[in-house]
PDB file of N, CA and C in Angstrom:
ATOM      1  N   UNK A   1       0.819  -1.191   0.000  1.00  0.00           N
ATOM      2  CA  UNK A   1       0.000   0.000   0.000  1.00  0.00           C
ATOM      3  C   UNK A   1       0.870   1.266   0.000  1.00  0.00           C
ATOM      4  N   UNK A   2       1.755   1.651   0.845  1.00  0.00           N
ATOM      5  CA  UNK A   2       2.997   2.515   0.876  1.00  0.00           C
ATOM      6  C   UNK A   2       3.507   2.637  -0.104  1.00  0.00           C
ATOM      7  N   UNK A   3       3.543   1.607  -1.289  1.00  0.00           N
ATOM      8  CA  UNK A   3       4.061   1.819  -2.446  1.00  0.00           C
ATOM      9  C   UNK A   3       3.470   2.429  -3.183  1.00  0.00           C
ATOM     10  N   UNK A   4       2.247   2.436  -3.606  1.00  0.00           N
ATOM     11  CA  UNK A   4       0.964   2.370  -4.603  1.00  0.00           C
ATOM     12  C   UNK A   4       1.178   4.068  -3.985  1.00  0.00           C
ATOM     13  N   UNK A   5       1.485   4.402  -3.139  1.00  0.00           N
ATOM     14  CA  UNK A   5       0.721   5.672  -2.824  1.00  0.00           C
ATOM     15  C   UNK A   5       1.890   6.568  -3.107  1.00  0.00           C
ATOM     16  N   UNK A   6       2.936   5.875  -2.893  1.00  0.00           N
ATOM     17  CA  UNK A   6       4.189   7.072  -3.281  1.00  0.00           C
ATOM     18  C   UNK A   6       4.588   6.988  -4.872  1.00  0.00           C
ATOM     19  N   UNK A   7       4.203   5.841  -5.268  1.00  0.00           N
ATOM     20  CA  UNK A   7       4.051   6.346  -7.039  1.00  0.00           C
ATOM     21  C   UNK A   7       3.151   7.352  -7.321  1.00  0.00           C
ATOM     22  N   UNK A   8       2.215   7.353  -6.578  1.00  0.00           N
ATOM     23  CA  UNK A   8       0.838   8.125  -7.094  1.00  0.00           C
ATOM     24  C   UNK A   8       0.962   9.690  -6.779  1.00  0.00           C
ATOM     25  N   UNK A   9       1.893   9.802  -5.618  1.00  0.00           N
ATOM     26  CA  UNK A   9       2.364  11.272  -5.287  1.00  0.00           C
ATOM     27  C   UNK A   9       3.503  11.330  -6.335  1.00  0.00           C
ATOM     28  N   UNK A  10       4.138  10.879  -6.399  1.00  0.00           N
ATOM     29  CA  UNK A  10       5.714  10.894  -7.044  1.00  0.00           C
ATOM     30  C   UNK A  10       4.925  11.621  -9.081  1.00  0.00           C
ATOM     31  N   UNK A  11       3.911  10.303  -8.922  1.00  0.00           N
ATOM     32  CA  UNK A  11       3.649  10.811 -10.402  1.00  0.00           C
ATOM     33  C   UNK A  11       2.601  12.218 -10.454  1.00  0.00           C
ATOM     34  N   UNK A  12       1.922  12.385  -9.211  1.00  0.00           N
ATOM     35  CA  UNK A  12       1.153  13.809  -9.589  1.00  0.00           C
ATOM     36  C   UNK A  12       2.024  15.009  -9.274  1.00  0.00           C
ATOM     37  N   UNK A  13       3.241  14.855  -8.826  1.00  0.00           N
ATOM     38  CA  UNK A  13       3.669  16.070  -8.692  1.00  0.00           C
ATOM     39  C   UNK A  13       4.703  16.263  -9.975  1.00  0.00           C
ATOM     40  N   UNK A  14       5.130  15.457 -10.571  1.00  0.00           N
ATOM     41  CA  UNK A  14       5.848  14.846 -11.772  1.00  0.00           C
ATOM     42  C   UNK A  14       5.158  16.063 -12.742  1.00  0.00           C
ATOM     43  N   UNK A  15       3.761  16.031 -12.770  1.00  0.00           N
ATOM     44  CA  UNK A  15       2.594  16.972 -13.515  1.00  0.00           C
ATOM     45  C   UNK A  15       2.588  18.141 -13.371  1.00  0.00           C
ATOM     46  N   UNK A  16       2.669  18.247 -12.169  1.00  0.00           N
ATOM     47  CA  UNK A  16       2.729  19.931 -11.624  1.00  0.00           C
ATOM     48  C   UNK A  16       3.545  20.473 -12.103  1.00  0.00           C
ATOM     49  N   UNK A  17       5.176  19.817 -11.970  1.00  0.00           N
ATOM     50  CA  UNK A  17       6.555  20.393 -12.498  1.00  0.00           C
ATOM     51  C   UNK A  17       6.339  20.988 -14.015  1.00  0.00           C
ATOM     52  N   UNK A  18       5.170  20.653 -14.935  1.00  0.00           N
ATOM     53  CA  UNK A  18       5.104  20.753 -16.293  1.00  0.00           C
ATOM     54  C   UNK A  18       5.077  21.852 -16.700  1.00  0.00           C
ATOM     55  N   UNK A  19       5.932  22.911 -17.052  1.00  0.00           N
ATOM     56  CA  UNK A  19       5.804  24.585 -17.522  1.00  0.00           C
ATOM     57  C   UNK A  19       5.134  24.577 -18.778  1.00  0.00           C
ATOM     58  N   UNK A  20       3.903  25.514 -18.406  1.00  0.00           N
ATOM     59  CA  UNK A  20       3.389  25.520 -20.252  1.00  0.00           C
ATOM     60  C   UNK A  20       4.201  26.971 -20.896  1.00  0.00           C
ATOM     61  N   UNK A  21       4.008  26.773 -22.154  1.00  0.00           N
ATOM     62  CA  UNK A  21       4.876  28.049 -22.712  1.00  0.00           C
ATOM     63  C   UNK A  21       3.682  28.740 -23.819  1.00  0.00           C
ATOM     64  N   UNK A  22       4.038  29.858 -23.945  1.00  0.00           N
ATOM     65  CA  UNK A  22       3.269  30.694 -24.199  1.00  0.00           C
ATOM     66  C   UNK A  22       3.864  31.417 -25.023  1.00  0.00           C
ATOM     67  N   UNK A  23       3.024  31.972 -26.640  1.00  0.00           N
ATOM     68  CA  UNK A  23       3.849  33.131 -27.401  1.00  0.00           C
ATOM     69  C   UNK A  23       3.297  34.698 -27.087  1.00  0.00           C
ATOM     70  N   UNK A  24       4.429  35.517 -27.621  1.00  0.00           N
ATOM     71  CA  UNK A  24       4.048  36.990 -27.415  1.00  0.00           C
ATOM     72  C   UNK A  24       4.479  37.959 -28.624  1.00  0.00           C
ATOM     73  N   UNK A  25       4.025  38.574 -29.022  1.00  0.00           N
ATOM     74  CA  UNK A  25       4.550  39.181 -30.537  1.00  0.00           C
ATOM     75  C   UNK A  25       5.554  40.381 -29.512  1.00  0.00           C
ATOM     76  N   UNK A  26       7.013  40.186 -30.263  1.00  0.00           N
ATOM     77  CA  UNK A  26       8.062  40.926 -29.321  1.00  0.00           C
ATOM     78  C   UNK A  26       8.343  40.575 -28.433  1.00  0.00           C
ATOM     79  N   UNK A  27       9.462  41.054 -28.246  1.00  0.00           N
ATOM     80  CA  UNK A  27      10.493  40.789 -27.236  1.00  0.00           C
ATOM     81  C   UNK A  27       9.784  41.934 -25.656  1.00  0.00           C
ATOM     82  N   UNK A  28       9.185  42.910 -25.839  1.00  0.00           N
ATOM     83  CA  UNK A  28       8.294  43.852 -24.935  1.00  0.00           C
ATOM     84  C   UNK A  28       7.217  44.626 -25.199  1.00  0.00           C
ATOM     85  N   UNK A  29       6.746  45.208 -24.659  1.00  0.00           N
ATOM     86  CA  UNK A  29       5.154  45.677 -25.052  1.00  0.00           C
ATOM     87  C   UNK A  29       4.268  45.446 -25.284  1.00  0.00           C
ATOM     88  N   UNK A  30       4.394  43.638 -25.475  1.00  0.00           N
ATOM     89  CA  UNK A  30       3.162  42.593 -26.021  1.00  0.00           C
ATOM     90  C   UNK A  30       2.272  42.941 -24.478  1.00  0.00           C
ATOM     91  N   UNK A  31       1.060  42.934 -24.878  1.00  0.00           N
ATOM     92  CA  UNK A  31      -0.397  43.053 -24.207  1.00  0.00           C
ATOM     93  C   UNK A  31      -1.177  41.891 -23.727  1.00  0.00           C
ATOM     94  N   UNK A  32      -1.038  40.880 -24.805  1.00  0.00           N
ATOM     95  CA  UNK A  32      -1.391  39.313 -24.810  1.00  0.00           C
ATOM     96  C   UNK A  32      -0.623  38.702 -24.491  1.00  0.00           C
ATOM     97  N   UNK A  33      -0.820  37.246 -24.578  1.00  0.00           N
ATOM     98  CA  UNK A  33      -0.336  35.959 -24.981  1.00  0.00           C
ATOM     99  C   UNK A  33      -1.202  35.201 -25.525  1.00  0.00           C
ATOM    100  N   UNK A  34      -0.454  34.092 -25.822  1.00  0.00           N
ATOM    101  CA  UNK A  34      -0.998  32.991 -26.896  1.00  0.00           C
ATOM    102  C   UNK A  34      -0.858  31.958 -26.790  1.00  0.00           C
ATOM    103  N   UNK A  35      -1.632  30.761 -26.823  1.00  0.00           N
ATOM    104  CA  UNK A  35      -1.125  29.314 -26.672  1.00  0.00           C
ATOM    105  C   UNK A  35      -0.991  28.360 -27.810  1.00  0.00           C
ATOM    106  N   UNK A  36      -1.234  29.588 -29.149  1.00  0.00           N
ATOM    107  CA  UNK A  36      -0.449  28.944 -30.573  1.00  0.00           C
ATOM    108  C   UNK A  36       0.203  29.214 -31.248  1.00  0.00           C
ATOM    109  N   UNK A  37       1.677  29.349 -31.302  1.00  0.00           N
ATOM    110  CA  UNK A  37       2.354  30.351 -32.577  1.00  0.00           C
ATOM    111  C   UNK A  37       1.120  30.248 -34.011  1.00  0.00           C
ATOM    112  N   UNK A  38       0.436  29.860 -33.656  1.00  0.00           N
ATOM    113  CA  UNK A  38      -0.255  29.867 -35.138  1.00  0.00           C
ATOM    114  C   UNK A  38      -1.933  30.391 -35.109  1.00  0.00           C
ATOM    115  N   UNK A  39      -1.621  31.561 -33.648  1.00  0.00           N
ATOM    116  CA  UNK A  39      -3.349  31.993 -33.501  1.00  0.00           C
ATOM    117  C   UNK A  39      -3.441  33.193 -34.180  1.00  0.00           C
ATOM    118  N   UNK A  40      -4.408  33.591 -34.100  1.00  0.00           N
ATOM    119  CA  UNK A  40      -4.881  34.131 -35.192  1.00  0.00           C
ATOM    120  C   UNK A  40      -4.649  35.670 -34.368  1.00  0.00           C
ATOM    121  N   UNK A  41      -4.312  36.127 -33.546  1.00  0.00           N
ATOM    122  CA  UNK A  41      -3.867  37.141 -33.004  1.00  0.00           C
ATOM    123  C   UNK A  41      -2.399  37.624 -33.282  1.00  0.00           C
ATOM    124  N   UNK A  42      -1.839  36.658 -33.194  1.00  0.00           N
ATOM    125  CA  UNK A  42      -0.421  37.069 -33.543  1.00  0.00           C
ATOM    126  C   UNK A  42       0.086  37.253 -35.376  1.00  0.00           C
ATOM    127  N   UNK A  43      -1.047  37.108 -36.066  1.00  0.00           N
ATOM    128  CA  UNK A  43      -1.055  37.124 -37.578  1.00  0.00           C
ATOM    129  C   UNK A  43      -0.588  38.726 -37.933  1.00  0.00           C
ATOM    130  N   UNK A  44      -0.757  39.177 -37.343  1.00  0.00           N
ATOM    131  CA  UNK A  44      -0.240  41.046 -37.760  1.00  0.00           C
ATOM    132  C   UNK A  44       0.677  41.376 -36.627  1.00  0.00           C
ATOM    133  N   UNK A  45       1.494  40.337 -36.310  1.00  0.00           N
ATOM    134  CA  UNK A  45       2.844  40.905 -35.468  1.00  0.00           C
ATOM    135  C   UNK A  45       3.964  41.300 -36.478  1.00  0.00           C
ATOM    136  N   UNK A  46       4.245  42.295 -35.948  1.00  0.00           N
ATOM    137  CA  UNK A  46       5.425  42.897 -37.328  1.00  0.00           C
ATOM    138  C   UNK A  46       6.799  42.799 -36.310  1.00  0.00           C
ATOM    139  N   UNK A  47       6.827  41.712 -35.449  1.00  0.00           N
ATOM    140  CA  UNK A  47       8.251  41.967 -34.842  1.00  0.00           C
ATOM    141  C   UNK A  47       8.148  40.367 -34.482  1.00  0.00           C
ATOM    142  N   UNK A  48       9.497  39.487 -33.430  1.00  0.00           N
ATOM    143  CA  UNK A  48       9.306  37.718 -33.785  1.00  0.00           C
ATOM    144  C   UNK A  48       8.578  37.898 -32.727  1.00  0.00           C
ATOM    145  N   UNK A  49       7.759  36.868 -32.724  1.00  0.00           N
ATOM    146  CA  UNK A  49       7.213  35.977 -32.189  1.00  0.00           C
ATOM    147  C   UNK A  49       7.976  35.273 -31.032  1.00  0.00           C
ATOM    148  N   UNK A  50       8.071  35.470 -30.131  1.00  0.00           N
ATOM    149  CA  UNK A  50       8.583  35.026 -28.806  1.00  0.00           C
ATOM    150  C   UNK A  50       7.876  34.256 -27.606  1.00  0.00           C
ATOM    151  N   UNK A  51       8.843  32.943 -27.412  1.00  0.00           N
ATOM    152  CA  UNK A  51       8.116  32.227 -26.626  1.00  0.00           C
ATOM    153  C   UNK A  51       8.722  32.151 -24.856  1.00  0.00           C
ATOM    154  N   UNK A  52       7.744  32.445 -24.178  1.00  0.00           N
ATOM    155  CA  UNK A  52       7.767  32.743 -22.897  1.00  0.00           C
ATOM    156  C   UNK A  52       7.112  31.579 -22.270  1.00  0.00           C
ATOM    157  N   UNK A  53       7.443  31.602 -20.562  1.00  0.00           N
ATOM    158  CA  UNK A  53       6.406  30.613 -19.948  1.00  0.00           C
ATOM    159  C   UNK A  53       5.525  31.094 -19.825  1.00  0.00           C
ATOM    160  N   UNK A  54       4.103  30.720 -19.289  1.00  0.00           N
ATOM    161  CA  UNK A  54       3.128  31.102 -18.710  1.00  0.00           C
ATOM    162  C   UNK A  54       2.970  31.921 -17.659  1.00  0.00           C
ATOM    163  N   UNK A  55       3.903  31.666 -16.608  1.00  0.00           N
ATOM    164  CA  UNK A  55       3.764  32.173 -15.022  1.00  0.00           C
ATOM    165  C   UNK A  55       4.530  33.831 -15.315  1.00  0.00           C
ATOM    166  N   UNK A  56       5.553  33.666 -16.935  1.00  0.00           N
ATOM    167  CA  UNK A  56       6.491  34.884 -17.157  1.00  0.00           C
ATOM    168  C   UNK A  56       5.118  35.636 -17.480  1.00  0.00           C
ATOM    169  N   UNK A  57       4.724  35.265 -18.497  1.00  0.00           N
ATOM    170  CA  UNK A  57       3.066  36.138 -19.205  1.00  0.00           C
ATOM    171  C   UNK A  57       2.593  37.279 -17.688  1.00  0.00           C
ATOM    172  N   UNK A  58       2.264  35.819 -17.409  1.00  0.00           N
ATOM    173  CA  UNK A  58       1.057  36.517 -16.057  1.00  0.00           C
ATOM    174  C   UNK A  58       1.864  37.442 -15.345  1.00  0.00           C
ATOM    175  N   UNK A  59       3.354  37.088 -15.010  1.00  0.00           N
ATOM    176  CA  UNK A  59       3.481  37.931 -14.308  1.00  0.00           C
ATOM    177  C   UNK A  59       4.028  39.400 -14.635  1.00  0.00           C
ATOM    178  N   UNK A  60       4.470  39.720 -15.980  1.00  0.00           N
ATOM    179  CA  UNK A  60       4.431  40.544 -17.136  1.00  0.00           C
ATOM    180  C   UNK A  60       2.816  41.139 -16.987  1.00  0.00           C
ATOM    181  N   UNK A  61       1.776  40.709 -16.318  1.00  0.00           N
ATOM    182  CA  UNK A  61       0.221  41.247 -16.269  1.00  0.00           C
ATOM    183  C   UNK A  61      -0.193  41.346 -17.831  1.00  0.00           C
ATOM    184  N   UNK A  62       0.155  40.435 -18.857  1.00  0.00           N
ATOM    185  CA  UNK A  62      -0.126  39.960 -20.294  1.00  0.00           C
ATOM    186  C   UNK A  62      -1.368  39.013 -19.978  1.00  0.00           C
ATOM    187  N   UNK A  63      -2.413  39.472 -20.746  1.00  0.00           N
ATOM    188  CA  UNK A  63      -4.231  38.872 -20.706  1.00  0.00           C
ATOM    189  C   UNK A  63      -4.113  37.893 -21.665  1.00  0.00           C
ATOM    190  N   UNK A  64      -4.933  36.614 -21.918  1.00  0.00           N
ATOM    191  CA  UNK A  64      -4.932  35.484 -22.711  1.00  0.00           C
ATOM    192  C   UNK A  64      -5.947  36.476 -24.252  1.00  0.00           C
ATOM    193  N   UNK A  65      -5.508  36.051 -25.100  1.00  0.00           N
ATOM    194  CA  UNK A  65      -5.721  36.956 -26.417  1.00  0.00           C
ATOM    195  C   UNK A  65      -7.116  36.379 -26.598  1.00  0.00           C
ATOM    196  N   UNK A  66      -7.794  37.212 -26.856  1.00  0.00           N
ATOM    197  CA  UNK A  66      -9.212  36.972 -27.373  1.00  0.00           C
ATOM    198  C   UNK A  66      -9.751  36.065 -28.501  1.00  0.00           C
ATOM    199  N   UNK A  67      -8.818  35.546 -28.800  1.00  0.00           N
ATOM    200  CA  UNK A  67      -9.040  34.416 -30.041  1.00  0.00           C
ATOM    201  C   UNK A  67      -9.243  33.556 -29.593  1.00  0.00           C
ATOM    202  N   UNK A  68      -8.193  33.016 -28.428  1.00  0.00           N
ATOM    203  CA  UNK A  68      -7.989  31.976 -28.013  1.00  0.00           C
ATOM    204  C   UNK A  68      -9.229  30.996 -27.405  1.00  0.00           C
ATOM    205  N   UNK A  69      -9.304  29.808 -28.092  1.00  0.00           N
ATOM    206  CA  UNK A  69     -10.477  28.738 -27.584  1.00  0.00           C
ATOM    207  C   UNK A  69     -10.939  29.053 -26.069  1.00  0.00           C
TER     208      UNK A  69
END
């Protein structure tokens, strides 16, 4: 039983560790983020396309882009 249960912690925190990444048109000033280099928000970025984590976004105070599903 001790076993069964420390795989089961071992593997849900395994999950947690998982960073999602996130794009932003530019390197600064981006407003959004994105969870597709290929959304339809970032189609009229005239500077690259830059990929950030998630927790960087949020904490940058960058809003999830209005396209997005």
């Amino acid at each position: 039983m001790k076993v069964i249960i420390l795989v089961l912690f071992t593997t849900l925190t395994s999950f947690s560790m998982v960073e999602t990444n996130v794009y932003v048109c530019g390197a600064s000033g981006a407003k959004k983020y994105h969870y597709k280099e290929s959304c339809r928000g970032l189609s009229s970025c005239k500077q690259e396309v830059t990929k950030i984590s998630l927790k960087q976004a949020q904490g940058y105070g960058l809003t999830l882009c209005g396209w997005e599903d």
